[in-house]
Protein backbone atom coordinates (compact mmCIF):
# COMPACT_ATOMS: atom_id res chain seq x y z
CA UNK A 1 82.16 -18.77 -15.27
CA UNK A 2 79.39 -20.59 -17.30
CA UNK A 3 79.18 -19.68 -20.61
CA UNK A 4 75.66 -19.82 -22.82
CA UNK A 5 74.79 -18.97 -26.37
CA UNK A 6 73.03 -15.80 -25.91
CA UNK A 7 74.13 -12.55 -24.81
CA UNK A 8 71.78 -12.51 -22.26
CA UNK A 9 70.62 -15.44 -20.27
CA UNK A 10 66.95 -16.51 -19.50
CA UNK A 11 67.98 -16.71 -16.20
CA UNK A 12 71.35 -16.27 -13.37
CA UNK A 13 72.49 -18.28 -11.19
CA UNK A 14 73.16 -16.09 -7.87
CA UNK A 15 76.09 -18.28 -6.15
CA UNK A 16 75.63 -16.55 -3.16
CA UNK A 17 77.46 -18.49 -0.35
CA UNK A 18 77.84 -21.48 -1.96
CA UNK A 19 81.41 -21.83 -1.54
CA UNK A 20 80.32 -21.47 2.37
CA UNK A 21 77.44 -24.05 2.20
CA UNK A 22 77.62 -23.87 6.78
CA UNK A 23 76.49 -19.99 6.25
CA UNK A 24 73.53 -20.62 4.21
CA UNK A 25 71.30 -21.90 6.98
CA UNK A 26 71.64 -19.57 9.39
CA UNK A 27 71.29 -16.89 7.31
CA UNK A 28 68.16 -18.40 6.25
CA UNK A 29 66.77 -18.66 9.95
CA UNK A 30 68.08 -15.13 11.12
CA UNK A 31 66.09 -14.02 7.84
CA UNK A 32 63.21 -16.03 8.32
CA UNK A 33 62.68 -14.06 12.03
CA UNK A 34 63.84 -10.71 11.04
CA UNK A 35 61.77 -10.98 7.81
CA UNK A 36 58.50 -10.49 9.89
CA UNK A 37 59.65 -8.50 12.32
CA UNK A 38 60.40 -5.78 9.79
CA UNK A 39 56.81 -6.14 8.38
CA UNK A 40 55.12 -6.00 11.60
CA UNK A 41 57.20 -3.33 13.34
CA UNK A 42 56.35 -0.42 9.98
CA UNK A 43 53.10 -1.62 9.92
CA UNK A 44 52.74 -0.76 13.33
CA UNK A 45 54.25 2.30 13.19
CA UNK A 46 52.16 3.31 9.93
CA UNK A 47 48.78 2.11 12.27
CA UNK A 48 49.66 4.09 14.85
CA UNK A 49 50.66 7.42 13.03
CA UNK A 50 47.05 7.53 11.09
CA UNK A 51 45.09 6.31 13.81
CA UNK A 52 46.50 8.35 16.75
CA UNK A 53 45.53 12.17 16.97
CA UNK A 54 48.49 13.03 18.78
CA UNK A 55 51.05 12.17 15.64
CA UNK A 56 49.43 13.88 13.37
CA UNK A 57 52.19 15.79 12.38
CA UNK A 58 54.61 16.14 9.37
CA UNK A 59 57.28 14.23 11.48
CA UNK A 60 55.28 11.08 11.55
CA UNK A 61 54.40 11.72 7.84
CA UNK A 62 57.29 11.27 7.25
CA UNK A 63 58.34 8.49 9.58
CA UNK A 64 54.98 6.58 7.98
CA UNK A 65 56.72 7.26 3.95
CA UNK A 66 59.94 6.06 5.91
CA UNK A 67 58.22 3.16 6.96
CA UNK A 68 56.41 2.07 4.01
CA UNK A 69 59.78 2.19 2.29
CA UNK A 70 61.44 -0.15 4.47
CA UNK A 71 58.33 -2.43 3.87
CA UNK A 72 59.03 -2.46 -0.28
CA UNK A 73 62.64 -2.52 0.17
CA UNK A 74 63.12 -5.56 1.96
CA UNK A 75 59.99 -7.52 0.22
CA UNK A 76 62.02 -6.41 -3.31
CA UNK A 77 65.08 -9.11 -1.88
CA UNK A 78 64.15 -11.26 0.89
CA UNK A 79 61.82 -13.56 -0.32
CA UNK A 80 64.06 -14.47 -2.91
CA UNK A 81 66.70 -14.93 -0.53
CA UNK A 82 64.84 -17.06 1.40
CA UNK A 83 63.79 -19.54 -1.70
CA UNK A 84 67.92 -19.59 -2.70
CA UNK A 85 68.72 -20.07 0.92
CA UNK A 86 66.37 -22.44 1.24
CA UNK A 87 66.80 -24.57 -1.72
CA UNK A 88 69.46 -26.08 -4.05
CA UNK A 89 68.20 -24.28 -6.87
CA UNK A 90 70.13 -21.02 -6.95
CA UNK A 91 68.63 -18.90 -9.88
CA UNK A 92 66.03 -16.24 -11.21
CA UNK A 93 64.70 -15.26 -13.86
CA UNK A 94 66.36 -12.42 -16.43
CA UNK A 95 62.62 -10.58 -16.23
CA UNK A 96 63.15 -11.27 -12.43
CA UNK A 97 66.47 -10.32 -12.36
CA UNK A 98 65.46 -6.96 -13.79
CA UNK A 99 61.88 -6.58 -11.97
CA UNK A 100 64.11 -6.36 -8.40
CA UNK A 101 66.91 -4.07 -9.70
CA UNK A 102 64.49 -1.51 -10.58
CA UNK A 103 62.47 -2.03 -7.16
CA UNK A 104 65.49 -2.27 -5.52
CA UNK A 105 67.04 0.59 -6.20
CA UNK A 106 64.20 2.32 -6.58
CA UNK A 107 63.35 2.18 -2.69
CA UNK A 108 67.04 2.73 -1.96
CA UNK A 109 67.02 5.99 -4.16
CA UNK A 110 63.74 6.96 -2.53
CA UNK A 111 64.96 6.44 0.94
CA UNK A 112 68.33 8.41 0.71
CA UNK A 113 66.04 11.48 -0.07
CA UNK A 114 63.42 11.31 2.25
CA UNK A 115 66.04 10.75 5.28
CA UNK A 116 67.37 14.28 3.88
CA UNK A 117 64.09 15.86 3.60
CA UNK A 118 62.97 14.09 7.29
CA UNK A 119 66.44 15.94 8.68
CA UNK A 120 65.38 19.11 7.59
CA UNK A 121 61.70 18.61 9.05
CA UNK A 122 63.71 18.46 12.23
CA UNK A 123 65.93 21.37 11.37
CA UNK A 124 62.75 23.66 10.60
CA UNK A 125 61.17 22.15 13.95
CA UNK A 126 63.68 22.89 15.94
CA UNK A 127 65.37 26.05 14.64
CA UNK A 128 62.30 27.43 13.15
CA UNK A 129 59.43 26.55 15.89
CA UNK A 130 57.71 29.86 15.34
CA UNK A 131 57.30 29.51 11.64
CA UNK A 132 57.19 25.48 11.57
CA UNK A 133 53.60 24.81 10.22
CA UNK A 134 53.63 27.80 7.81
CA UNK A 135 56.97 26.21 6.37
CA UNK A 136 55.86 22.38 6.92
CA UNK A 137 52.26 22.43 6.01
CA UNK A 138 50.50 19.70 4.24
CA UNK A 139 50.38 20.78 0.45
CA UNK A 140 54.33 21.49 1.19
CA UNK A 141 54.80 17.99 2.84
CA UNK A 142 52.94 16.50 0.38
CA UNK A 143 55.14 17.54 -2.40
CA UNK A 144 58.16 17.20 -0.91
CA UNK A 145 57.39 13.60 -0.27
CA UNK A 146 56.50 13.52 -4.00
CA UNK A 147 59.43 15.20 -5.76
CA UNK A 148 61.86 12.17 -3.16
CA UNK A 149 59.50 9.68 -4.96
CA UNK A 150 60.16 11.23 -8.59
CA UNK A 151 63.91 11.58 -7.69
CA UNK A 152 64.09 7.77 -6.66
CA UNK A 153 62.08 6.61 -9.80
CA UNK A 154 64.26 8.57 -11.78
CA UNK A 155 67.65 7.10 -10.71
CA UNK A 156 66.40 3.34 -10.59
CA UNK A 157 65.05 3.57 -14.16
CA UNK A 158 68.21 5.59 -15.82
CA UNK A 159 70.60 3.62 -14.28
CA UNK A 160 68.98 0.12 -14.05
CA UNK A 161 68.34 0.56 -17.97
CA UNK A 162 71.36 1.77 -19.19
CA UNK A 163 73.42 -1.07 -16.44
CA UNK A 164 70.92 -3.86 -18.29
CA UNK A 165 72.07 -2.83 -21.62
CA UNK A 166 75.73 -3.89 -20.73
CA UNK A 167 76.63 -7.46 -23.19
CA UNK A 168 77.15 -10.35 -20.55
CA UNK A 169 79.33 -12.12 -22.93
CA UNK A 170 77.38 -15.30 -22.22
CA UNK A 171 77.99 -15.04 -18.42
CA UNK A 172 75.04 -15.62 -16.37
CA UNK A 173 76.56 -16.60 -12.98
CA UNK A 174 76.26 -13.47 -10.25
CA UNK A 175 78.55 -13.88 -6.88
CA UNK A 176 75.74 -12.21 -4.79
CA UNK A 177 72.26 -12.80 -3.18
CA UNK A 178 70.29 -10.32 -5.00
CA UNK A 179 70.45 -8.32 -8.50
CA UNK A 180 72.58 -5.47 -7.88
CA UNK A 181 73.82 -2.70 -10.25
CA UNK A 182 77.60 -2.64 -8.90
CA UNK A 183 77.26 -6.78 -9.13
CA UNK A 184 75.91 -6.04 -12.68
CA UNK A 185 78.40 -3.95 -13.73
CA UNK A 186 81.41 -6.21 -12.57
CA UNK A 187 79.94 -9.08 -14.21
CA UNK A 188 79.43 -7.19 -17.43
CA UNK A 189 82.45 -7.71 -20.35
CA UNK A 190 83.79 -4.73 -22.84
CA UNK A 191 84.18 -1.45 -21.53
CA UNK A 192 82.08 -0.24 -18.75
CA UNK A 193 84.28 2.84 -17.92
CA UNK A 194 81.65 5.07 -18.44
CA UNK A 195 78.83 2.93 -16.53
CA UNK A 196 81.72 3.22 -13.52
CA UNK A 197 81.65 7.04 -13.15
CA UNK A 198 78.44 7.28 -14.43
CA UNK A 199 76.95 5.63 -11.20
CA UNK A 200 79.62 7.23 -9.31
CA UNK A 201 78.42 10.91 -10.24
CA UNK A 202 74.43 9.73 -9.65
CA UNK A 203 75.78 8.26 -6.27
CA UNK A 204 77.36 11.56 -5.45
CA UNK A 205 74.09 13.43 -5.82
CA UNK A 206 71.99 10.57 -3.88
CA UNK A 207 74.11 9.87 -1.11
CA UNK A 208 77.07 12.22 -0.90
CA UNK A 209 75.17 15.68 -0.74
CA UNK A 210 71.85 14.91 1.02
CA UNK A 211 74.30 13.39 3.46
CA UNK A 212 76.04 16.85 3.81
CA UNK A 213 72.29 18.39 3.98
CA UNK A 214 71.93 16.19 6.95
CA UNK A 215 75.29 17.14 8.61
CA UNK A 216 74.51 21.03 8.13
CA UNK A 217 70.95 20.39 9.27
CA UNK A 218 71.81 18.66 12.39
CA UNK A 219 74.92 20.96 12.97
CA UNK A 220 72.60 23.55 13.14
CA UNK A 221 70.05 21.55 15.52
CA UNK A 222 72.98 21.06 18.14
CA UNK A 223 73.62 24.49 18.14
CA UNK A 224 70.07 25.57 18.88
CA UNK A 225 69.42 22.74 21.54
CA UNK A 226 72.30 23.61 23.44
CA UNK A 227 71.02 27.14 23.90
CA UNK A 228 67.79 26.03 25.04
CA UNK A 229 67.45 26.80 28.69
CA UNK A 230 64.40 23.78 29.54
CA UNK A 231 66.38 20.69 29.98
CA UNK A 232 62.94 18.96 29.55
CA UNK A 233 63.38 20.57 25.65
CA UNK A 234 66.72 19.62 25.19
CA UNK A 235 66.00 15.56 26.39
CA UNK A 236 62.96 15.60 23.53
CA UNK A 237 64.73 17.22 20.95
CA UNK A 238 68.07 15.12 21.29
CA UNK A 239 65.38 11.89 21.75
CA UNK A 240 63.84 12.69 18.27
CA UNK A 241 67.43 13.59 16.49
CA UNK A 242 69.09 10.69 17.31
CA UNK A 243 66.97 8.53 16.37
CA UNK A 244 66.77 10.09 13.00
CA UNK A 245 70.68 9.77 13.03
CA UNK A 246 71.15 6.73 14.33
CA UNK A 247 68.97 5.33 11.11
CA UNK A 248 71.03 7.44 8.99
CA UNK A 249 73.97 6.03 10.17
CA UNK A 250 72.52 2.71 9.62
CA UNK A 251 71.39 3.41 6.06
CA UNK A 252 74.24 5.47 4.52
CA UNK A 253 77.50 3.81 5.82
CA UNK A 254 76.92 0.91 4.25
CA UNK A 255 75.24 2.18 1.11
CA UNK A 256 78.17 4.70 0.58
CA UNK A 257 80.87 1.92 0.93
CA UNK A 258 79.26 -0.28 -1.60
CA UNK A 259 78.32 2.61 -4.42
CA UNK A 260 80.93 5.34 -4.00
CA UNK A 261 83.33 3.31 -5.00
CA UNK A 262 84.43 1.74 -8.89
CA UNK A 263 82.48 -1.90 -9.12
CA UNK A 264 85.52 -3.44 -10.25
CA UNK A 265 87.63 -2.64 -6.67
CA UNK A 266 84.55 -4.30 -4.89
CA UNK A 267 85.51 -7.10 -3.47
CA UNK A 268 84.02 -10.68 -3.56
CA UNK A 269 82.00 -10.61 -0.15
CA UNK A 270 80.95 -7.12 0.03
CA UNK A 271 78.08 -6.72 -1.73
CA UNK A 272 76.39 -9.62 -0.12
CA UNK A 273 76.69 -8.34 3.42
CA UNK A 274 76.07 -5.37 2.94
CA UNK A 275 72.69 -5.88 1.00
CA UNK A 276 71.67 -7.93 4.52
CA UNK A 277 72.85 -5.16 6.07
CA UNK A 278 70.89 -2.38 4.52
CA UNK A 279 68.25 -4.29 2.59
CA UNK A 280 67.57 -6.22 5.86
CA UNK A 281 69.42 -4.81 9.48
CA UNK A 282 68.03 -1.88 8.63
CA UNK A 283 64.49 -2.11 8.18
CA UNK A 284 63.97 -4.47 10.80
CA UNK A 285 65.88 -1.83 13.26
CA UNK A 286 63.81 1.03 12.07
CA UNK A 287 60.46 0.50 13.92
CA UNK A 288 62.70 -0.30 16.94
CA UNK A 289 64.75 2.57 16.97
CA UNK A 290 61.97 4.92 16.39
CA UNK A 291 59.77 3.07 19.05
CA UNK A 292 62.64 3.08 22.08
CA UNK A 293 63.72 6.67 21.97
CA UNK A 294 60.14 8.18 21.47
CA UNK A 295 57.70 8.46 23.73
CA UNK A 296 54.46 9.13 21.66
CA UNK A 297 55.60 6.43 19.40
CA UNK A 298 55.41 3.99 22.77
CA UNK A 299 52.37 5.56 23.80
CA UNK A 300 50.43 5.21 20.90
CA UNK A 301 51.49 1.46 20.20
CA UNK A 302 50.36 0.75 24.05
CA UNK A 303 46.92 2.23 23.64
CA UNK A 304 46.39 0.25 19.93
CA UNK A 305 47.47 -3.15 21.29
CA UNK A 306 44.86 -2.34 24.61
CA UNK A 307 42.41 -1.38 21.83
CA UNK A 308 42.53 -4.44 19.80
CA UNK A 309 42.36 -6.83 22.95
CA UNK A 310 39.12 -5.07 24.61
CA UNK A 311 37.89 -5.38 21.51
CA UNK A 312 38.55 -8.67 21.95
C-alpha cells in the first residue's frame, strides 16, 4: 500500500481491475451502452407518467421518484468509472472522493425506502381498493415520498461523516471502482469496531426491515389475488407485483450481501461487482422491467414516440 505524509490524501488511487488489465475494456464498453440506456429508459418513463392522463396515479408517482433515483444513482459512479476505465490515470480527488459517498449512498438509502413505501402502495391497492384514494391521496403521497427522502439524507450524511473521520494512516490506495463506505472502512487503520456494527445496525433498519415490510405486504397481496374470482384481475395485479418484486430482488440481494455483513470479511472482488451490479444492472433494468410487464406503461410510451414524430 502507498504510503504519504498526511493522514488524509489529496487524492486515491481506485485500483480497480488493474491486476486484470483484459477486464477493463469491456467493462468500459458494456458501461458506455448501458450508461445511456439507463438515462433514456427513466426519462422516458418520468415523460410518460406526467404527460399521460391515464397514469396519473400514486403508483406512477412513485415509479417517476423510483425513476429519478436510478437517474442520480448511477450518474453519482459511472462517469467516473468510465474516465478510470478509460484512462491510465486511476484516481480522484479526496473532495471527490467524499462528494460521491454522500450521493451515493444517499440515493441507495433513498431507494431502499421508497421500494418499501411503493410495496405498500400496492398492498393498499390491492387489499384496500375501496378505501385506496382516501388512504393514498396526494398530500399523503407527497409526504411519504418526503419523509424516504429525509430518511436517505439522514443515513448518507451520519454515516458518510463519521466513516470519513476514520485516520487512513497514510493509505490512499482503494481496491474498488467507486468510493464506498464498507471499502472505506476496510481501508481505514486503528479500531473501527464500532464503525463495523455501527453500519451494521443502520443497515438493519434500511434494508433488513423494509425488506420484511415488503414480504408481509406482498404476502398479504397473494392472499387477496388468489381469492379474486376475475382472472382478468388476477393477470393485472400479479403483472404490476412482479414487477415491483422483480426490482426488489434486483436491488436488495446484492445490497444486503455487501452491507449486512463486517467490512473486514468482504472479500477483494465483491464490492466492485456488486456496485456494477446495483449502481448499474439495476437502473438500466428498471425502465425495462416496468415497461414489459405493464401495459399502460407500453401504451403510453407508443403514443409519445407517435407524438414526437407527427410532430415531426
Amino acid at each position: 500500500m502507498a504510503l504519504i505524509n498526511q493522514s488524509y490524501p489529496e487524492e486515491f488511487i481506485l485500483l480497480g481491475f488493474t491486476d486484470r488489465p483484459w477486464l477493463e475494456l469491456p467493462i468500459f464498453i458494456v458501461l458506455l451502452i448501458t450508461y445511456p440506456m439507463a438515462m433514456i429508459g427513466n426519462i422516458a418513463i418520468i415523460l410518460v407518467s406526467k404527460l399521460d392522463p391515464r397514469l396519473q396515479s400514486p403508483m406512477y408517482f412513485f415509479l417517476t421518484n423510483l425513476s429519478f433515483l436510478d437517474m442520480c444513482y448511477t450518474t453519482s459512479i459511472v462517469p467516473q468509472m468510465l474516465f478510470n476505465l478509460g484512462s491510465s490515470k486511476k484516481t480522484i480527488s479526496y473532495m471527490g472522493c467524499a462528494v460521491q459517498l454522500y450521493f451515493f449512498h444517499i440515493m441507495g438509502g433513498t431507494e431502499c425506502l421508497l421500494l418499501a413505501i411503493m410495496s405498500f402502495d400496492r398492498y393498499v391497492a390491492i387489499c384496500r381498493p375501496l378505501h385506496y384514494t382516501l388512504i393514498m391521496n396526494q398530500r399523503i403521497c407527497i409526504l411519504l415520498v418526503s419523509i424516504v427522502w429525509l430518511g436517505g439524507i439522514t443515513y448518507a450524511v451520519s454515516e458518510a461523516t463519521v466513516t470519513l473521520q476514520l485516520p487512513l494512516c497514510g493509505v490512499n490506495k482503494l481496491d474498488h471502482l467507486v468510493c464506498e463506505i464498507p471499502v472505506l472502512i476496510k481501508t481505514a487503520c486503528g479500531e473501527k469496531k464500532v464503525n463495523e456494527l455501527t453500519l451494521s445496525v443502520v443497515c438493519i433498519f434500511l434494508l433488513a426491515i423494509p425488506l420484511c415490510l415488503i414480504l408481509a405486504s406482498y404476502a398479504s397481496i397473494g392472499h387477496a389475488v388468489l381469492k379474486m374470482k376475475s382472472s382478468a384481475g388476477r393477470k393485472k395485479a400479479f403483472g404490476t407485483c412482479s414487477s415491483h418484486l422483480t426490482v426488489v430482488f434486483l436491488f436488495y440481494a446484492p445490497a444486503i450481501s455487501m452491507y449486512l455483513q463486517p467490512p473486514s470479511s468482504i472479500t477483494r472482488d465483491q464490492p466492485k461487482f456488486m456496485a456494477l451490479f446495483y449502481g448499474v444492472v439495476t437502473p438500466t433494468a428498471n425502465p425495462f422491467i416496468y415497461t414489459l410487464r405493464n401495459k399502460d406503461v407500453k401504451g403510453a410510451l407508443g403514443n409519445l414516440v407517435r407524438n414526437i414524430l407527427s410532430s415531426k
